[in-house]
C-alpha atoms as a PDB file:
ATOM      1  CA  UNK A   1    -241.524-267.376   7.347  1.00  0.00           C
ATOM      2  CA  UNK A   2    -238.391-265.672   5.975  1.00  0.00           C
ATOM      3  CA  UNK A   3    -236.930-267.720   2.534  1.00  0.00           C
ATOM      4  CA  UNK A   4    -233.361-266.904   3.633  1.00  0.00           C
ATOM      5  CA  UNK A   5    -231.533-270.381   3.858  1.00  0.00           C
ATOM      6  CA  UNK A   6    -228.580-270.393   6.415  1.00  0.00           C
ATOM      7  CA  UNK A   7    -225.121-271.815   5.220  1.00  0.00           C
ATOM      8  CA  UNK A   8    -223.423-273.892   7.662  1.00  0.00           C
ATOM      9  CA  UNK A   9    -220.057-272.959   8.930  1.00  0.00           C
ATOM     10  CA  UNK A  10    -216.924-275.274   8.319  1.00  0.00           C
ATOM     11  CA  UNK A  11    -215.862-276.932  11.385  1.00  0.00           C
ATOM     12  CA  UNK A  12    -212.903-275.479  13.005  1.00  0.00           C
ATOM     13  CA  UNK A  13    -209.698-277.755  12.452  1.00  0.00           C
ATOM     14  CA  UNK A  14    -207.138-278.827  14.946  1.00  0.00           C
ATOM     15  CA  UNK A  15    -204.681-276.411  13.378  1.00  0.00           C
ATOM     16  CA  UNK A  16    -207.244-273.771  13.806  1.00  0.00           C
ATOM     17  CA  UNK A  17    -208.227-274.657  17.639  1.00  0.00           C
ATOM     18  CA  UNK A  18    -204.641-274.560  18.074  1.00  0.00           C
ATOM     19  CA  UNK A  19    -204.368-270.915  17.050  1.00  0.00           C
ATOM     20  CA  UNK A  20    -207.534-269.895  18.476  1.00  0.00           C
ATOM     21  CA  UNK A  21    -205.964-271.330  22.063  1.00  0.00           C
ATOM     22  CA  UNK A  22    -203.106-269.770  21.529  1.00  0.00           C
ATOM     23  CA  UNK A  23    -204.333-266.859  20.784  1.00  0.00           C
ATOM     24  CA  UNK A  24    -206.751-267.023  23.666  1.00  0.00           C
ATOM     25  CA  UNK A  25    -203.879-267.524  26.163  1.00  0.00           C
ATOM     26  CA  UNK A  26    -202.703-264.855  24.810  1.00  0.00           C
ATOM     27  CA  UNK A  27    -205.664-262.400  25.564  1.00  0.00           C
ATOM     28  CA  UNK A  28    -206.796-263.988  28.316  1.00  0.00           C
ATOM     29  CA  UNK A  29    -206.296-261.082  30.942  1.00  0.00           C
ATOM     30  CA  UNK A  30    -208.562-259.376  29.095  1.00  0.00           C
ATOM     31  CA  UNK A  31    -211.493-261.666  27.943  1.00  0.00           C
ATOM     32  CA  UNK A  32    -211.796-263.876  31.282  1.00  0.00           C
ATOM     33  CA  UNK A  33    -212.221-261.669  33.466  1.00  0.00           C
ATOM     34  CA  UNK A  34    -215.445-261.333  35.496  1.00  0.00           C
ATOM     35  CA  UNK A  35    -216.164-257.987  36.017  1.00  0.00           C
ATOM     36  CA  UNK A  36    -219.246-256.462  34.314  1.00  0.00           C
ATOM     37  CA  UNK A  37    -219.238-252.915  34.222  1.00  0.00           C
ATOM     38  CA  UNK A  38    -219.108-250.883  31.154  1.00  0.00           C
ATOM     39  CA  UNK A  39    -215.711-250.075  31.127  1.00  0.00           C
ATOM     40  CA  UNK A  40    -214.602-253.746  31.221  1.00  0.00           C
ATOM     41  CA  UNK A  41    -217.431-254.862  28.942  1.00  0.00           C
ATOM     42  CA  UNK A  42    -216.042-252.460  26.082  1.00  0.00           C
ATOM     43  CA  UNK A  43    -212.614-253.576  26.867  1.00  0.00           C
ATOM     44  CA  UNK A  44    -213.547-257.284  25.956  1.00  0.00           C
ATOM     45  CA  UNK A  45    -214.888-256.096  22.617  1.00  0.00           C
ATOM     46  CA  UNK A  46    -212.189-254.628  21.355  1.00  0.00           C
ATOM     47  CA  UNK A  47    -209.952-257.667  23.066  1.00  0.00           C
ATOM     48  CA  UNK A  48    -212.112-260.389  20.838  1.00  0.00           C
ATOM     49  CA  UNK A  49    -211.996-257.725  17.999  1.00  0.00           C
ATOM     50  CA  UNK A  50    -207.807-257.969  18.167  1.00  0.00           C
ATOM     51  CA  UNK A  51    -207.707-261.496  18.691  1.00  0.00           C
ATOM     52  CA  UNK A  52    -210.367-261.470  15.552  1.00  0.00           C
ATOM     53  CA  UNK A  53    -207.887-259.616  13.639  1.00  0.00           C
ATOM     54  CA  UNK A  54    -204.758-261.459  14.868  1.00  0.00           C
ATOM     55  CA  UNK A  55    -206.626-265.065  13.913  1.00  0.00           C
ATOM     56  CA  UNK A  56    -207.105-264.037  10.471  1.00  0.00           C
ATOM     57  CA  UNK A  57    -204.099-263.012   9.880  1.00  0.00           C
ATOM     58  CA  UNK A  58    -202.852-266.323  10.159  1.00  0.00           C
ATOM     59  CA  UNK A  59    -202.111-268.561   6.979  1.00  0.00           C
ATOM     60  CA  UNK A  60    -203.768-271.869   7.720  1.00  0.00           C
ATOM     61  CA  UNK A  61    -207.371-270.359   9.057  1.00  0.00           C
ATOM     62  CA  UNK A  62    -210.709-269.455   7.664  1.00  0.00           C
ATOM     63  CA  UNK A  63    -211.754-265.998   7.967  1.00  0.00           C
ATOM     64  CA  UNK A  64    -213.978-265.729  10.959  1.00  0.00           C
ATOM     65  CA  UNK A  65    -215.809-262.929  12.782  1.00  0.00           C
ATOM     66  CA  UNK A  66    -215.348-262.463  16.831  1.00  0.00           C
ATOM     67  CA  UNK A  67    -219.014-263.630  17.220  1.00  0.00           C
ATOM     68  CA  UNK A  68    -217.856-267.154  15.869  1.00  0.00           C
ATOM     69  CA  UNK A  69    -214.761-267.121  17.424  1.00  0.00           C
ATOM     70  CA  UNK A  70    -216.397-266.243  21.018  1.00  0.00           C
ATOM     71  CA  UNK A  71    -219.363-268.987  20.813  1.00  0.00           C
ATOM     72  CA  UNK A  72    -216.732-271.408  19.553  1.00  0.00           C
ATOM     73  CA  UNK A  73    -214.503-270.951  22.259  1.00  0.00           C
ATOM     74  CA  UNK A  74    -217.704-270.900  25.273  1.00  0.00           C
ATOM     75  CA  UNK A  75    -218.841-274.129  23.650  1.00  0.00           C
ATOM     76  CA  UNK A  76    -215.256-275.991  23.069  1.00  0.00           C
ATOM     77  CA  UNK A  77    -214.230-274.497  27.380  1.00  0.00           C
ATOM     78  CA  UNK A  78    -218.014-275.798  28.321  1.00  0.00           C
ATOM     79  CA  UNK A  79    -217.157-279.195  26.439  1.00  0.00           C
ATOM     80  CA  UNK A  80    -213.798-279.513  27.889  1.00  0.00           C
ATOM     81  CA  UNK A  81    -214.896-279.144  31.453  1.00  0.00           C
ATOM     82  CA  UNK A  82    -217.512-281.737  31.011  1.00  0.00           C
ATOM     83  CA  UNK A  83    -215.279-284.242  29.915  1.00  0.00           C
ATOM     84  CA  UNK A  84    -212.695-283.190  32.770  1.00  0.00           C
ATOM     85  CA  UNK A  85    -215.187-283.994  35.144  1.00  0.00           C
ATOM     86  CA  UNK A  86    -216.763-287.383  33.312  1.00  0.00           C
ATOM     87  CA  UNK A  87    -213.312-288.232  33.068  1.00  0.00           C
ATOM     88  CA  UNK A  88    -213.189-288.494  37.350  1.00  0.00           C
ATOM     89  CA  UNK A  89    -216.282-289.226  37.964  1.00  0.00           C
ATOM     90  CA  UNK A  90    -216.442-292.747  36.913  1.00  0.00           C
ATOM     91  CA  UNK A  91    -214.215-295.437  37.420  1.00  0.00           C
ATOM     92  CA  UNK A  92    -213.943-296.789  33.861  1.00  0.00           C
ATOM     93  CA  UNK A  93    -212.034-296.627  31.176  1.00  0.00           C
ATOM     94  CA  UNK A  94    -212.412-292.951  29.591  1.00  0.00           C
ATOM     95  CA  UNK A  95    -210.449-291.638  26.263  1.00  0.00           C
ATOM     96  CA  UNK A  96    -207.558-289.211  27.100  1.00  0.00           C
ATOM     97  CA  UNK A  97    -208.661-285.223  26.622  1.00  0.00           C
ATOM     98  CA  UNK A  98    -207.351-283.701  23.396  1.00  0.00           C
ATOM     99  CA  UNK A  99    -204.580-281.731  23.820  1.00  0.00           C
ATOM    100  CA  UNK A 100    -205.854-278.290  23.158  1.00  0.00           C
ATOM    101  CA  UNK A 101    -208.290-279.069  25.951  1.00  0.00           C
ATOM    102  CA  UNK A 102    -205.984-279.697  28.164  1.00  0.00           C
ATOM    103  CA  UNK A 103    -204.504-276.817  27.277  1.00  0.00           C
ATOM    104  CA  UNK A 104    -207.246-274.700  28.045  1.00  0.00           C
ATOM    105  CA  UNK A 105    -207.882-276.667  31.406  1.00  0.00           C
ATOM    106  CA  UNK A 106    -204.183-276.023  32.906  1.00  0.00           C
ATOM    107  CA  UNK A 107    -202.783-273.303  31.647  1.00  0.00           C
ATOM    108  CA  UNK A 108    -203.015-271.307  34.387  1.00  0.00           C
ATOM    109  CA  UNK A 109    -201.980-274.209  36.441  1.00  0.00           C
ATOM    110  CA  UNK A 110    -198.597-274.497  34.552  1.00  0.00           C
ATOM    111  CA  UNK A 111    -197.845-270.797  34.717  1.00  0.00           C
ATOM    112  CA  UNK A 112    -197.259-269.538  37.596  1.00  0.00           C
ATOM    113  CA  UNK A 113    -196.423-266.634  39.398  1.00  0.00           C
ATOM    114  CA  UNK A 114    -193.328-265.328  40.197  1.00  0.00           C
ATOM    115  CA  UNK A 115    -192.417-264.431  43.334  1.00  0.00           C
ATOM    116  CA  UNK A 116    -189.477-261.975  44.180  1.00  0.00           C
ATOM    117  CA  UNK A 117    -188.262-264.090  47.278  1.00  0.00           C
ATOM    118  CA  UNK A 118    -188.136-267.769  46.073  1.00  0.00           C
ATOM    119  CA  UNK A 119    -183.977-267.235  46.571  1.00  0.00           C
ATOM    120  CA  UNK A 120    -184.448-266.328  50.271  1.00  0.00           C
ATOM    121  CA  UNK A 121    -187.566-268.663  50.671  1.00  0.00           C
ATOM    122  CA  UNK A 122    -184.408-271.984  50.439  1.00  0.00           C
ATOM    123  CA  UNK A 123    -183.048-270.475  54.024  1.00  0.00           C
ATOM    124  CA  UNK A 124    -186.045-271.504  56.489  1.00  0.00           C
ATOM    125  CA  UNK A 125    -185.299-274.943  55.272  1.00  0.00           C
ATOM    126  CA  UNK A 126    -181.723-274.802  55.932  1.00  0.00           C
ATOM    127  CA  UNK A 127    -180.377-276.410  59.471  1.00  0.00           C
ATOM    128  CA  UNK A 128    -177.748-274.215  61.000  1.00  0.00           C
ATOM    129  CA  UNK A 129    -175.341-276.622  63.118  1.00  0.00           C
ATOM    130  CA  UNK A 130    -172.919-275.529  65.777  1.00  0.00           C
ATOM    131  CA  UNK A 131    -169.617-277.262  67.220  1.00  0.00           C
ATOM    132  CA  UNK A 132    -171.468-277.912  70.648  1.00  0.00           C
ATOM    133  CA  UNK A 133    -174.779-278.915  69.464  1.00  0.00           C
ATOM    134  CA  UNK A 134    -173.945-282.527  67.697  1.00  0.00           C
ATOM    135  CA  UNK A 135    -176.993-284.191  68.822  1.00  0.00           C
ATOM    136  CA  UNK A 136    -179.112-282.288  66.725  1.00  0.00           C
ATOM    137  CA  UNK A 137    -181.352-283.592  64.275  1.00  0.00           C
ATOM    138  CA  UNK A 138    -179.576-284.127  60.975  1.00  0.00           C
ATOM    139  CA  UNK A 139    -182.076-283.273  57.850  1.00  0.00           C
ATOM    140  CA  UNK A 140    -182.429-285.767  55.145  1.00  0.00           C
ATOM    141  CA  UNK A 141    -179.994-284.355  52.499  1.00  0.00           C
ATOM    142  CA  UNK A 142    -176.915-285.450  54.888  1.00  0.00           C
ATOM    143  CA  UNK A 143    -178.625-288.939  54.981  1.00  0.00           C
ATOM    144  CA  UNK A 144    -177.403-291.429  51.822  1.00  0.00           C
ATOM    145  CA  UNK A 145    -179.334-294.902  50.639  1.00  0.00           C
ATOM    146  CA  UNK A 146    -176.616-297.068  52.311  1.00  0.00           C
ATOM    147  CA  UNK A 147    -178.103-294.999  55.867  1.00  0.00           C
ATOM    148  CA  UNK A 148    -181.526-295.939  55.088  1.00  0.00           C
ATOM    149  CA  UNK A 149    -180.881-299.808  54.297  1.00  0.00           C
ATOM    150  CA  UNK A 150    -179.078-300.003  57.667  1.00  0.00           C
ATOM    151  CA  UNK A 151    -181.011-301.229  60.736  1.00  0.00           C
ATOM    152  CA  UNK A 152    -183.057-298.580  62.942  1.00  0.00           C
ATOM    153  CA  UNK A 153    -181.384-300.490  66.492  1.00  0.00           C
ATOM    154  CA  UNK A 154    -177.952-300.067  65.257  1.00  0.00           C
ATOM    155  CA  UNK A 155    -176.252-296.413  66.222  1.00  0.00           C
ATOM    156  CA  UNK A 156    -175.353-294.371  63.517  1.00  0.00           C
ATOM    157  CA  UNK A 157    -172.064-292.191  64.200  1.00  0.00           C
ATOM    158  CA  UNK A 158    -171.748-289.118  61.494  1.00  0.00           C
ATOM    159  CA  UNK A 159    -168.629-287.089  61.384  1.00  0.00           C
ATOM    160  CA  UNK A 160    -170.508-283.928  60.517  1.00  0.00           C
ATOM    161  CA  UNK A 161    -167.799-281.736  60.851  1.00  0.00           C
ATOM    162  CA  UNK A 162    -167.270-280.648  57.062  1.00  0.00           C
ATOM    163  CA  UNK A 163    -170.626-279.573  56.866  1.00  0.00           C
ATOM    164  CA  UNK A 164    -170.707-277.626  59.626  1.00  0.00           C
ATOM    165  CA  UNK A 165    -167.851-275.813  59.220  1.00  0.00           C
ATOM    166  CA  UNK A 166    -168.976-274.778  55.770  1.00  0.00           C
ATOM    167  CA  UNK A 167    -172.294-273.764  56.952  1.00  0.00           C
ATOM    168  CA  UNK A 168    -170.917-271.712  59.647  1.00  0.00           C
ATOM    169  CA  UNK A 169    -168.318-269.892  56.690  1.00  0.00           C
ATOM    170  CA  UNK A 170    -170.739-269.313  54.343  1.00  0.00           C
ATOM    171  CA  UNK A 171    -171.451-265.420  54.857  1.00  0.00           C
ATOM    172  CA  UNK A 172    -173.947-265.461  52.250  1.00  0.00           C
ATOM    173  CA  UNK A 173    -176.708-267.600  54.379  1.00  0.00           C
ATOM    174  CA  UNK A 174    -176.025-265.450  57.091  1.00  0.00           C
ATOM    175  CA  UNK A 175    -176.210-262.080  54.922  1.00  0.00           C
ATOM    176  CA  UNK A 176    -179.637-263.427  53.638  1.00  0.00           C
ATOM    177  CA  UNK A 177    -180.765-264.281  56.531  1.00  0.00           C
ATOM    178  CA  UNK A 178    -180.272-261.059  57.930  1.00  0.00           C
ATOM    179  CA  UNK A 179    -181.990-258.973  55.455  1.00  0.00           C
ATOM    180  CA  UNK A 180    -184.998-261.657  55.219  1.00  0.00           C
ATOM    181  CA  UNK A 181    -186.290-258.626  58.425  1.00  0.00           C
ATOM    182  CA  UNK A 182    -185.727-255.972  55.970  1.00  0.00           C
ATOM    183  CA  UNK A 183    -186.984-257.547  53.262  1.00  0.00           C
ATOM    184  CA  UNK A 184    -190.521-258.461  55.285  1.00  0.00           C
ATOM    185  CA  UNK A 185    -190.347-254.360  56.202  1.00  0.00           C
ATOM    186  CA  UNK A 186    -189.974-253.288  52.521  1.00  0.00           C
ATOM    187  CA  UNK A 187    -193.299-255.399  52.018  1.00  0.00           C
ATOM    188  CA  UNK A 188    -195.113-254.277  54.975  1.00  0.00           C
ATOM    189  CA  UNK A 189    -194.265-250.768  54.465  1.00  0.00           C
ATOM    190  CA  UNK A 190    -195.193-251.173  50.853  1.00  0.00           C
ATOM    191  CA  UNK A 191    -198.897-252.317  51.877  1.00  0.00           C
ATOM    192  CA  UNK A 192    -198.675-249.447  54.154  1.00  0.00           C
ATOM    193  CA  UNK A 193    -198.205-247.263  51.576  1.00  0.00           C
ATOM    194  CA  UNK A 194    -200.901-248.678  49.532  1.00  0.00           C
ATOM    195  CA  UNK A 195    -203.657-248.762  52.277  1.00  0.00           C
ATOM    196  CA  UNK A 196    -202.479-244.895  52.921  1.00  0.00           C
ATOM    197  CA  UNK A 197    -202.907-243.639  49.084  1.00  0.00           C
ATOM    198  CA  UNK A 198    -205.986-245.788  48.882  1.00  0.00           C
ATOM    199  CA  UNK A 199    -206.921-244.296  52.035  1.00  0.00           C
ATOM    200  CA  UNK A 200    -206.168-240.720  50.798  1.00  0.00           C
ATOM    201  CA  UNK A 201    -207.929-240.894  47.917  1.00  0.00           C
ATOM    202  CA  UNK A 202    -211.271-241.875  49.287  1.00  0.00           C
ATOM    203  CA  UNK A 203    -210.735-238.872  51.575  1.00  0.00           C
ATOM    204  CA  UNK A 204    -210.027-236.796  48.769  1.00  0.00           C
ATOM    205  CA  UNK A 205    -212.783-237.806  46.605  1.00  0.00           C
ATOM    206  CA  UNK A 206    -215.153-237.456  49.736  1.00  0.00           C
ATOM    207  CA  UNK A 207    -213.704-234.237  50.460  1.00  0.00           C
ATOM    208  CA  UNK A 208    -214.812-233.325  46.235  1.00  0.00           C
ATOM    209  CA  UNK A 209    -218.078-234.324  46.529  1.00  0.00           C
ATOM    210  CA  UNK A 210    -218.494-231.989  50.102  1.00  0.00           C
ATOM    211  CA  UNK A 211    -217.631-229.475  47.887  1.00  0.00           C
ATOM    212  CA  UNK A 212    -219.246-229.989  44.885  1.00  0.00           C
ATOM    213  CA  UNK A 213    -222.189-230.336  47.437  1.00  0.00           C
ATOM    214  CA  UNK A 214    -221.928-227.043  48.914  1.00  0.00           C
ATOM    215  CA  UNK A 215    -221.448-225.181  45.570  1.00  0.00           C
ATOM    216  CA  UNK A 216    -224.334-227.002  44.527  1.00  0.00           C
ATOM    217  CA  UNK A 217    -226.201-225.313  47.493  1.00  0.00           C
ATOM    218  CA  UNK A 218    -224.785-222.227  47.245  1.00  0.00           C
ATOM    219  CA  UNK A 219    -226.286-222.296  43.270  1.00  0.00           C
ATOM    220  CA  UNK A 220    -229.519-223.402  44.779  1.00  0.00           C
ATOM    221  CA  UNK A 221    -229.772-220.635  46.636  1.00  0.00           C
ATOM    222  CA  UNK A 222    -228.749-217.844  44.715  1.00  0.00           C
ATOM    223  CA  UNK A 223    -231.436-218.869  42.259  1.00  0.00           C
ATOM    224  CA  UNK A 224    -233.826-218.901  44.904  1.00  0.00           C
ATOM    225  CA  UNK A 225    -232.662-215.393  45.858  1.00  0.00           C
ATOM    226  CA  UNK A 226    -232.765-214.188  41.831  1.00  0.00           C
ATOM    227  CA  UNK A 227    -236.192-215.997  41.413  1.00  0.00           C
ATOM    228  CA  UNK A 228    -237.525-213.984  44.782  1.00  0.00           C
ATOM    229  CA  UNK A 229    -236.724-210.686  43.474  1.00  0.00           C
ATOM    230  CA  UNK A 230    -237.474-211.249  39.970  1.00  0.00           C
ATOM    231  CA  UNK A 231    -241.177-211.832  41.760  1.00  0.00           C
ATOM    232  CA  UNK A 232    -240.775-208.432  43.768  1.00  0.00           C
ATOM    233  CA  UNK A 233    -240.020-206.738  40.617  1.00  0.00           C
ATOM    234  CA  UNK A 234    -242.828-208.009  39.071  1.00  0.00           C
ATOM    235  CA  UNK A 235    -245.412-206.963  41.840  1.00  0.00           C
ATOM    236  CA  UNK A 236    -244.043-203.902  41.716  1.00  0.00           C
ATOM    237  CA  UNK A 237    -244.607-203.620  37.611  1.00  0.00           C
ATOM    238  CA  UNK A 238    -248.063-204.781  38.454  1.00  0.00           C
ATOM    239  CA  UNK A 239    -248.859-202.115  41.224  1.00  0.00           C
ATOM    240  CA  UNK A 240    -247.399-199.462  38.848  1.00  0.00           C
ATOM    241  CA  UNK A 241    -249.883-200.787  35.940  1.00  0.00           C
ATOM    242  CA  UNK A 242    -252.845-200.384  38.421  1.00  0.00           C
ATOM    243  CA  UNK A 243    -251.954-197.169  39.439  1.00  0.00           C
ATOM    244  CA  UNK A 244    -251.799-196.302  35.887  1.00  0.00           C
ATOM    245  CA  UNK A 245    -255.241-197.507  35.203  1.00  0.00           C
ATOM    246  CA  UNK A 246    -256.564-195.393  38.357  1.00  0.00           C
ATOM    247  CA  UNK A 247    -255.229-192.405  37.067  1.00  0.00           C
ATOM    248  CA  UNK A 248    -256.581-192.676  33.368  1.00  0.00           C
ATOM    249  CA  UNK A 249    -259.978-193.675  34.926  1.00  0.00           C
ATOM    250  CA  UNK A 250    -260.306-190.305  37.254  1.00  0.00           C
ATOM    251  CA  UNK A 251    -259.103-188.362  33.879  1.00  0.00           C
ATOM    252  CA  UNK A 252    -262.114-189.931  32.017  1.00  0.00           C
ATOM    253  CA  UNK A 253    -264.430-188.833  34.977  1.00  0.00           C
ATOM    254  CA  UNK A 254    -263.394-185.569  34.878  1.00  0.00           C
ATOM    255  CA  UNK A 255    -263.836-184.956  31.407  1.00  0.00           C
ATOM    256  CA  UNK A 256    -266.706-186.217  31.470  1.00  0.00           C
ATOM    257  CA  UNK A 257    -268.129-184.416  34.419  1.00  0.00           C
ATOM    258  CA  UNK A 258    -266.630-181.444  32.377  1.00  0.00           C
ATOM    259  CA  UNK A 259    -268.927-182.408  29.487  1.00  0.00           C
ATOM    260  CA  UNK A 260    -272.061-182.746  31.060  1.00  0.00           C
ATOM    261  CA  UNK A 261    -271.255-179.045  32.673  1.00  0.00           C
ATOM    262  CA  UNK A 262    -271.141-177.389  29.146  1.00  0.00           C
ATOM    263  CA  UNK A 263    -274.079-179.657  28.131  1.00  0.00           C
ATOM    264  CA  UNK A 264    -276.059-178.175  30.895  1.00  0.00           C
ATOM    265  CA  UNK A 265    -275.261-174.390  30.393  1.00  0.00           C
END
């Protein structure tokens, strides 16, 4: 067994779980994601690196690596969950969540997105009244707590004039209204365009790999084609050779022959 005793870490302080979450909100496009591909995987290294970096910069921590700082924050999200959900599952009497928990828990709850039409968004709810249509349904912002005291068999008689005159002169409603159409083209024609490039590129990287098919082929062949006549030229070195070795044999016969004739004379 190895005689290396393991110090204990300090506990991480409320100031410090403070920065850390703060610091985690900070990076958290880049750390929470799911994906798992290399790319992404290096990316959230040198994210928790940064945020490494960033934390100990700060005045009232302890220097920490990203290794501490990661299992820290797993086990403190893990333990905040848990409690979230002990917290509703039983009926009694439960402490409240710290508030850096609850800071993890909602923050993407009390962010949200901003959408480009939350001005026009107002104008579905809005009731356009004309002169000849008074028996319309008024909505509940012309209705005032003295109306809603008063009793249901009773008839209620609303001069609703005013208000319908200054609907009907405010050009601005209309104006909105009117490019709410063009505004709902923009955005379709902006998906459009979207599905198109996306479209385009998978053609055009399909259309790459054709061709880096076919000049792979071509390459295939052309060393096939080298390869065959490198063999040709070979047999051909190797026919030469033989005929070679013919030749020297019939020139040893012969002088041999040639001997034996002066031999026998």
């Amino acid at each position: 067994m190895s005689n290396v005793e393991k110090t204990r870490r300090f506990n991480f302080k409320e100031e410090e779980k403070s920065v850390l979450i703060g610091l985690i909100n900070k990076f958290k496009n880049r750390i929470a994601h799911k994906r798992g591909d290399h790319h992404s995987l290096r990316e959230k290294e040198l994210a928790w690196t940064e945020l490494t970096k960033e934390y100990n910069s700060h005045p009232d921590v302890l220097k920490r690596n990203s290794r501490q700082l990661k299992t820290f924050y797993d086990n403190f999200k893990r333990r905040a969950r848990r409690n979230k959900l002990d917290l509703f599952k039983v009926d009694i009497e439960k402490p409240a969540l710290e508030d850096t928990e609850t800071q993890l828990i909602i923050n993407d709850h009390v962010q949200p997105l901003e959408s480009t039409f939350v001005k026009d968004a107002g104008l579905y709810s809005v009731v356009y009244l004309t002169k000849s249509n008074t028996n319309a349904e008024l909505p509940e912002a012309f209705l005032t707590d003295d109306l809603a005291t008063c009793n249901g068999t009773n008839s209620l008689m609303l001069d609703v004039t005013d208000n319908t005159d200054e609907l009907l002169d405010d050009k601005s409603l209309v104006t909105s209204q009117k490019n709410i159409p063009a505004l709902n083209k923009n955005v379709d024609w902006k998906m459009r365009r979207r599905r198109l490039l996306k479209k385009s590129k998978i053609l055009k990287a399909k259309k790459n790999l054709r061709e880096l098919s076919e000049a792979r082929k071509q390459v295939i062949e052309l060393e096939k084609k080298l390869m065959k006549e490198k063999h040709e030229a070979s047999m051909e070195l190797i026919e030469l050779q033989v005929v070679n070795e013919n030749l020297k044999h019939e020139i040893l016969q012969l002088k041999l022959n040639n001997y034996k004739n002066k031999l026998s004379n």
